[in-house]
N, C-alpha and C. Protein backbone atom coordinates (compact mmCIF):
# COMPACT_ATOMS: atom_id res chain seq x y z
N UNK A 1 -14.36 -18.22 31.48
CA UNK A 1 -13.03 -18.05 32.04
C UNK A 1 -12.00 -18.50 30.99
N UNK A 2 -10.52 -17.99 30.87
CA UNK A 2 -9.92 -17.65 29.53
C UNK A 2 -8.68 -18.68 30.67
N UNK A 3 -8.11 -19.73 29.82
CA UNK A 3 -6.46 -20.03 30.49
C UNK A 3 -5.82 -19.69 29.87
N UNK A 4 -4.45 -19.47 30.36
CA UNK A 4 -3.35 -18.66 29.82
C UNK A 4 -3.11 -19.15 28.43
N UNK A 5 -3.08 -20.51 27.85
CA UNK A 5 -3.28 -20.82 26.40
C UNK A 5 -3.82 -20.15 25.19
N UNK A 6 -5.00 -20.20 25.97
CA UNK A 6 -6.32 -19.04 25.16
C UNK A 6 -5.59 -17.62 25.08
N UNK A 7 -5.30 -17.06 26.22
CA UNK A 7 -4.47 -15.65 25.84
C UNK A 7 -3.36 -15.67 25.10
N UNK A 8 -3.00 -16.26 25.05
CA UNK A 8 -1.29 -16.74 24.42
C UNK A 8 -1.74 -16.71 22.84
N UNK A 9 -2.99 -17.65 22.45
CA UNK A 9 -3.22 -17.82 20.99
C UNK A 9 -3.83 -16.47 20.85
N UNK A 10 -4.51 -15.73 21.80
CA UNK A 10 -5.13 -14.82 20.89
C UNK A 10 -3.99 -13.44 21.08
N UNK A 11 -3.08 -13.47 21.50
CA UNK A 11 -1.88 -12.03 20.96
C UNK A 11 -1.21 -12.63 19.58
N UNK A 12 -0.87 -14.34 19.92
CA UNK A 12 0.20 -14.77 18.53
C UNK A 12 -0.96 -14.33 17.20
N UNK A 13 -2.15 -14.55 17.29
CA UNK A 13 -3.10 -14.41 16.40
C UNK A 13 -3.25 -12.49 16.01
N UNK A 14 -3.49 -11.74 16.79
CA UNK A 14 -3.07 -10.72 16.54
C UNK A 14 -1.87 -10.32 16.37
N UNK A 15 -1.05 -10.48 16.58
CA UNK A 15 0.44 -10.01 16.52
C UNK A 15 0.54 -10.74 14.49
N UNK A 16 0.10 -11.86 14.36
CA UNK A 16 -0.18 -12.26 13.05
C UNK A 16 -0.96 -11.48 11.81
N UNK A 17 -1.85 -10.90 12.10
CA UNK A 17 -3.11 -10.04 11.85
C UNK A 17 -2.30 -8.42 11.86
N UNK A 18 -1.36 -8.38 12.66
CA UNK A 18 -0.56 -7.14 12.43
C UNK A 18 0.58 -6.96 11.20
N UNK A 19 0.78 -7.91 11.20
CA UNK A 19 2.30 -8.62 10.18
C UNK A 19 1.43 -8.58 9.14
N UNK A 20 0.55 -9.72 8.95
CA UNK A 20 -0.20 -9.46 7.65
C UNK A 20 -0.55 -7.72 6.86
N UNK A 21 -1.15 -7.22 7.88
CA UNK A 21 -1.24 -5.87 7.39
C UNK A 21 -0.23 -4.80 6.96
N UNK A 22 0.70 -5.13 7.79
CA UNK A 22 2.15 -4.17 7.56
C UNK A 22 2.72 -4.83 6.22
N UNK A 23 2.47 -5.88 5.89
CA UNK A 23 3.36 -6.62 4.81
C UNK A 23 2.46 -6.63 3.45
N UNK A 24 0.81 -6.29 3.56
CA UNK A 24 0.05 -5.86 2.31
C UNK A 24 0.50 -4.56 2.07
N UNK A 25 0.21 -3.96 2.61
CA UNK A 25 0.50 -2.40 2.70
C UNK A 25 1.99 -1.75 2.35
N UNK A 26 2.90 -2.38 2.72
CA UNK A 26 4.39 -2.49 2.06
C UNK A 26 4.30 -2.62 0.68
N UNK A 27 3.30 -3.76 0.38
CA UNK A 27 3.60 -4.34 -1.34
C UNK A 27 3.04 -3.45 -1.83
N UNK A 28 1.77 -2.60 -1.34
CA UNK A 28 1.59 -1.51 -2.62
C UNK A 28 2.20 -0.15 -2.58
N UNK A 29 2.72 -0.36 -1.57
CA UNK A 29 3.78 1.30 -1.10
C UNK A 29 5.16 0.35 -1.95
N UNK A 30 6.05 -0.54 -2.05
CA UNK A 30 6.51 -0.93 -3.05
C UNK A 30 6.29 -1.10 -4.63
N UNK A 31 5.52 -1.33 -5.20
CA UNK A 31 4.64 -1.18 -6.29
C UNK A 31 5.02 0.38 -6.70
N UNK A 32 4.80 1.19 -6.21
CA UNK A 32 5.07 2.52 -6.36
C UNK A 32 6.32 3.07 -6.52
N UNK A 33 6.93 2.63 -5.38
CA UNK A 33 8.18 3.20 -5.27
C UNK A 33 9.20 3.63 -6.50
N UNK A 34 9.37 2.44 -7.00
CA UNK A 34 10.18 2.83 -8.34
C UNK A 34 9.64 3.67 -9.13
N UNK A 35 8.92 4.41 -9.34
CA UNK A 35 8.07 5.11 -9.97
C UNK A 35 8.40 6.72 -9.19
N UNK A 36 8.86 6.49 -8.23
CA UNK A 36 9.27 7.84 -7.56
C UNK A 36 10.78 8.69 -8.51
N UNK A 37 10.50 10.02 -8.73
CA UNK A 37 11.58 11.05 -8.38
C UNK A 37 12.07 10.72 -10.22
N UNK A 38 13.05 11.60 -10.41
CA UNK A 38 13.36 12.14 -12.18
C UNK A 38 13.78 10.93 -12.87
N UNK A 39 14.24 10.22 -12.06
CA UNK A 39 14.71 8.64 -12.44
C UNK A 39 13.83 7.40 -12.78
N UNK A 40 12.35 7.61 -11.93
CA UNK A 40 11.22 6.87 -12.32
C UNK A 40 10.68 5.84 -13.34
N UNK A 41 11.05 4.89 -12.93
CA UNK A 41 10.82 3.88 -13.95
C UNK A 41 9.00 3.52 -14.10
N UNK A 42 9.05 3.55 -15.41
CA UNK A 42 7.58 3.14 -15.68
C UNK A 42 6.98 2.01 -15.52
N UNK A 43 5.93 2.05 -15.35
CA UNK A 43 4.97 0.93 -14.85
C UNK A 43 4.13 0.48 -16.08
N UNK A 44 3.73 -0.97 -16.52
CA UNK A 44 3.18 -1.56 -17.45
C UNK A 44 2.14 -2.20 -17.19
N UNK A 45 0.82 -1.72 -17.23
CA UNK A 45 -0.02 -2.65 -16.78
C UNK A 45 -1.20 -3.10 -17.64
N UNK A 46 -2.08 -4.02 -17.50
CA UNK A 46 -3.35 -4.53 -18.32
C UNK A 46 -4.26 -3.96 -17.78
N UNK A 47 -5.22 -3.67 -18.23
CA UNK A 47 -6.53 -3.08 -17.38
C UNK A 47 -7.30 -4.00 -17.47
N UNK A 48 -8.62 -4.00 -17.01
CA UNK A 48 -9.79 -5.71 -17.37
C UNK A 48 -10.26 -5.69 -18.45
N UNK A 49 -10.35 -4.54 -19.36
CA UNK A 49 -10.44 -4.33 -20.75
C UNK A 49 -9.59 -4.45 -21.37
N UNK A 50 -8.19 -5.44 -20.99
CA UNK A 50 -7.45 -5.47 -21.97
C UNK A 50 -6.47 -4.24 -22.75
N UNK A 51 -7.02 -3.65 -22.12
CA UNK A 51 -6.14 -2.17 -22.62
C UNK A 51 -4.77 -2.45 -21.99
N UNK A 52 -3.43 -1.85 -22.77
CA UNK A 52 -2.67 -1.52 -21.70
C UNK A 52 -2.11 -0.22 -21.65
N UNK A 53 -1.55 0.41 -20.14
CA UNK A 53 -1.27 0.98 -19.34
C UNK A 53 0.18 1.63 -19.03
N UNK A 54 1.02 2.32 -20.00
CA UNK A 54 1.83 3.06 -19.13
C UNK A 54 1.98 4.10 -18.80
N UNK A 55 2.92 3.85 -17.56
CA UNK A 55 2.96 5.32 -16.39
C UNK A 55 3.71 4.82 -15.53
N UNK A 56 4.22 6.55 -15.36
CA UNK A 56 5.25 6.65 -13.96
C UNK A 56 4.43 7.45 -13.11
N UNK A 57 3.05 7.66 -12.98
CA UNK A 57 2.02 8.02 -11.99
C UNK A 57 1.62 7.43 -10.81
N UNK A 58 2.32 7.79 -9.94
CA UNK A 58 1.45 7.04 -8.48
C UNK A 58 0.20 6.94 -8.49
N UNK A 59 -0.06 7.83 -8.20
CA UNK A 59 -1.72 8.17 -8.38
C UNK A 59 -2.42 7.90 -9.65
N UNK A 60 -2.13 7.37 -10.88
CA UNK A 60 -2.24 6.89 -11.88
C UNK A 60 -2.58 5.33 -11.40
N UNK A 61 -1.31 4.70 -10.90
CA UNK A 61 -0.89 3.33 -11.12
C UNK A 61 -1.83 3.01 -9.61
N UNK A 62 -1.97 3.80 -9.13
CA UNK A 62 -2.38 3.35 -7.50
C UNK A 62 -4.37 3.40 -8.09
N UNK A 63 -4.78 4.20 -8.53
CA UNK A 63 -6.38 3.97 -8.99
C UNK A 63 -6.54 3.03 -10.11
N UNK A 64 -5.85 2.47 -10.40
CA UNK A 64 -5.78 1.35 -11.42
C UNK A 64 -5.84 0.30 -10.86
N UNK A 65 -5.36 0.10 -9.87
CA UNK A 65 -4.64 -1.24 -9.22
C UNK A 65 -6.17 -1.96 -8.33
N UNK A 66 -6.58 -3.43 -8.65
CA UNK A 66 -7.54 -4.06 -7.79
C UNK A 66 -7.01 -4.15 -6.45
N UNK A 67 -7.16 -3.39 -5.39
CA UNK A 67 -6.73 -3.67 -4.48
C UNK A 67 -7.82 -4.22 -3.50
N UNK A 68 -7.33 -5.36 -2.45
CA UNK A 68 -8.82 -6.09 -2.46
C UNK A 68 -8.75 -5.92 -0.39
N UNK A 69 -7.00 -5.79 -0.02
CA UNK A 69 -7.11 -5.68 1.50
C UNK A 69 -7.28 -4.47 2.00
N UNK A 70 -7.91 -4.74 3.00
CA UNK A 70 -8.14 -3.30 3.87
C UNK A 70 -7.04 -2.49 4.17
N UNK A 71 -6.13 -3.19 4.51
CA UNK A 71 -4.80 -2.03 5.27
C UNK A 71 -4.44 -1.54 3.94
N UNK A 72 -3.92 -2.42 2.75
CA UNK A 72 -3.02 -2.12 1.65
C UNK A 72 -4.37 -0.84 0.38
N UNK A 73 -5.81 -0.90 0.84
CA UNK A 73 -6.84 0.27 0.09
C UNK A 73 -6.77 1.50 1.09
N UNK A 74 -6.16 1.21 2.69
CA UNK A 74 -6.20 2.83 3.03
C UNK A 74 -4.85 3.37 2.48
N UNK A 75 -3.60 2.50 2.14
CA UNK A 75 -2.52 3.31 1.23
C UNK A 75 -3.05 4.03 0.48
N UNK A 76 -4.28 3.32 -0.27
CA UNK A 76 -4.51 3.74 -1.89
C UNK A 76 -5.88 4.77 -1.11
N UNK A 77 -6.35 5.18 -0.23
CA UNK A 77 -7.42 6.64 -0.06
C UNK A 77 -5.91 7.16 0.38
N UNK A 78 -5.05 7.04 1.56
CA UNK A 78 -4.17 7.91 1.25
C UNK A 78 -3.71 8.73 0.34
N UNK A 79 -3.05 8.06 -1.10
CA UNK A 79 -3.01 8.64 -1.52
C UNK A 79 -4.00 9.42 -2.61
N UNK A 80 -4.97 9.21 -2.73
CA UNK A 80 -6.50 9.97 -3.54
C UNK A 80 -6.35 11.42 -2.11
N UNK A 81 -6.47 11.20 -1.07
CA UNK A 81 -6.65 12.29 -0.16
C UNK A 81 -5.83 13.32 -0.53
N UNK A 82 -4.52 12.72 -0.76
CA UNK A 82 -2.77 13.75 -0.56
C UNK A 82 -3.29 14.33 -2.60
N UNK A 83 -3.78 14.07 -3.44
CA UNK A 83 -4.00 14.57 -4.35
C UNK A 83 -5.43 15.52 -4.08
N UNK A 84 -6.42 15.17 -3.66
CA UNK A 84 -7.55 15.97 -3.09
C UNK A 84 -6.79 17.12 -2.57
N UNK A 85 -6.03 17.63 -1.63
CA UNK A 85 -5.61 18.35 -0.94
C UNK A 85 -4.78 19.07 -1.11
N UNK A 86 -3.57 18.27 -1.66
CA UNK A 86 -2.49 18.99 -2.22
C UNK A 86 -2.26 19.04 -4.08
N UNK A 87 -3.17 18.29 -4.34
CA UNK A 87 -2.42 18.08 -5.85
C UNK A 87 -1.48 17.22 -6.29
N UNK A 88 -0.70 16.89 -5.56
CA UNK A 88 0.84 16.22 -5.83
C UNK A 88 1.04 15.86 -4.69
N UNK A 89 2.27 14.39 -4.63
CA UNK A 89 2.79 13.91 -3.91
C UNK A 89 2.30 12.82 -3.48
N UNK A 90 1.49 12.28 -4.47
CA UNK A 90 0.65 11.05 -4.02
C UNK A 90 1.43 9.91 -3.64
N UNK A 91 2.42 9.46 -4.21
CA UNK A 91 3.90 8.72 -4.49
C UNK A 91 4.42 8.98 -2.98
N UNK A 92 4.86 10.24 -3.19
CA UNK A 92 5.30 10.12 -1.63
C UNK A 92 5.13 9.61 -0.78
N UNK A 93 3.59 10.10 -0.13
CA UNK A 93 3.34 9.50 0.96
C UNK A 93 2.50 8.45 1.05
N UNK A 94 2.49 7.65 -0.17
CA UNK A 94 2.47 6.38 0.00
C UNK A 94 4.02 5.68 0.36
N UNK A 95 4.87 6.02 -0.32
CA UNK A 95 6.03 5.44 0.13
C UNK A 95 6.59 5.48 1.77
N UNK A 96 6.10 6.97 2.06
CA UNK A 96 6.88 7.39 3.38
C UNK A 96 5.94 6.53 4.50
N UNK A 97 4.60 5.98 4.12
CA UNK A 97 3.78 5.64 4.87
C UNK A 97 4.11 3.78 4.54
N UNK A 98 5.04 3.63 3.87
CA UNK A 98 5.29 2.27 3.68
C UNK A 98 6.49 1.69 4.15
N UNK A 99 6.92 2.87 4.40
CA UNK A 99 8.42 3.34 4.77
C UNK A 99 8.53 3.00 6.77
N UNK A 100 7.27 3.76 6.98
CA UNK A 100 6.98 3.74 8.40
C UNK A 100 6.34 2.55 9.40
N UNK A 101 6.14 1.52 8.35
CA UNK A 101 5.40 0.74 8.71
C UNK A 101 6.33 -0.45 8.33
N UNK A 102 7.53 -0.42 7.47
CA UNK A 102 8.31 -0.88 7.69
C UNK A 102 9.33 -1.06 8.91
N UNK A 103 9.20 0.17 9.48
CA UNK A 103 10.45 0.91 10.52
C UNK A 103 10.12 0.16 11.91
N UNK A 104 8.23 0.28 11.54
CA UNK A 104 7.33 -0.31 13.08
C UNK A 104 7.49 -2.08 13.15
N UNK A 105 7.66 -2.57 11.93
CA UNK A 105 6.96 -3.76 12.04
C UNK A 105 8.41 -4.77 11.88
């Protein structure tokens, strides 16, 4: 049998577990963003080989990137899918999907 305490911790605990996810998932749909549209600023990165890395490639900068949380790696199959399918626009709808989850959360 559950007292109202117990229910109380376990929504603040999910409702926590929701925030967390909306707010990984933001940072790599941010990460990107600037990298969007003719104005696109480039991205500088190290690889684990020490190599480095530039690009104004979403889909470049997004398969590069260790991404280690669950919500913030379905951004990154998002966008592998939106290139599978369409070719282009990987950027996009990572943003628009970072965009939306901003709007929700």
């Amino acid at each position: 049998m559950t007292n109202r305490g117990d229910l109380y911790q376990e929504r603040t605990k999910g409702r926590d577990v929701r925030v967390a996810n909306i707010l990984a998932a933001k940072a790599v749909a941010d990460s990107v963003r600037t990298s969007l549209g003719p104005r696109g600023m480039d991205k500088l990165m190290q690889l684990e080989n020490g190599e480095v890395l530039i690009t104004n490639d979403g889909a470049t900068i997004l398969s590069k990137m260790k991404v280690m949380h669950p919500a913030a790696k379905m951004l990154v199959e998002l966008s592998q899918s939106q290139d599978i399918e369409a070719g282009d626009g990987t950027t996009s709808v990572c943003v628009m999907a970072g965009a939306l989850l901003e709007a929700c959360g």
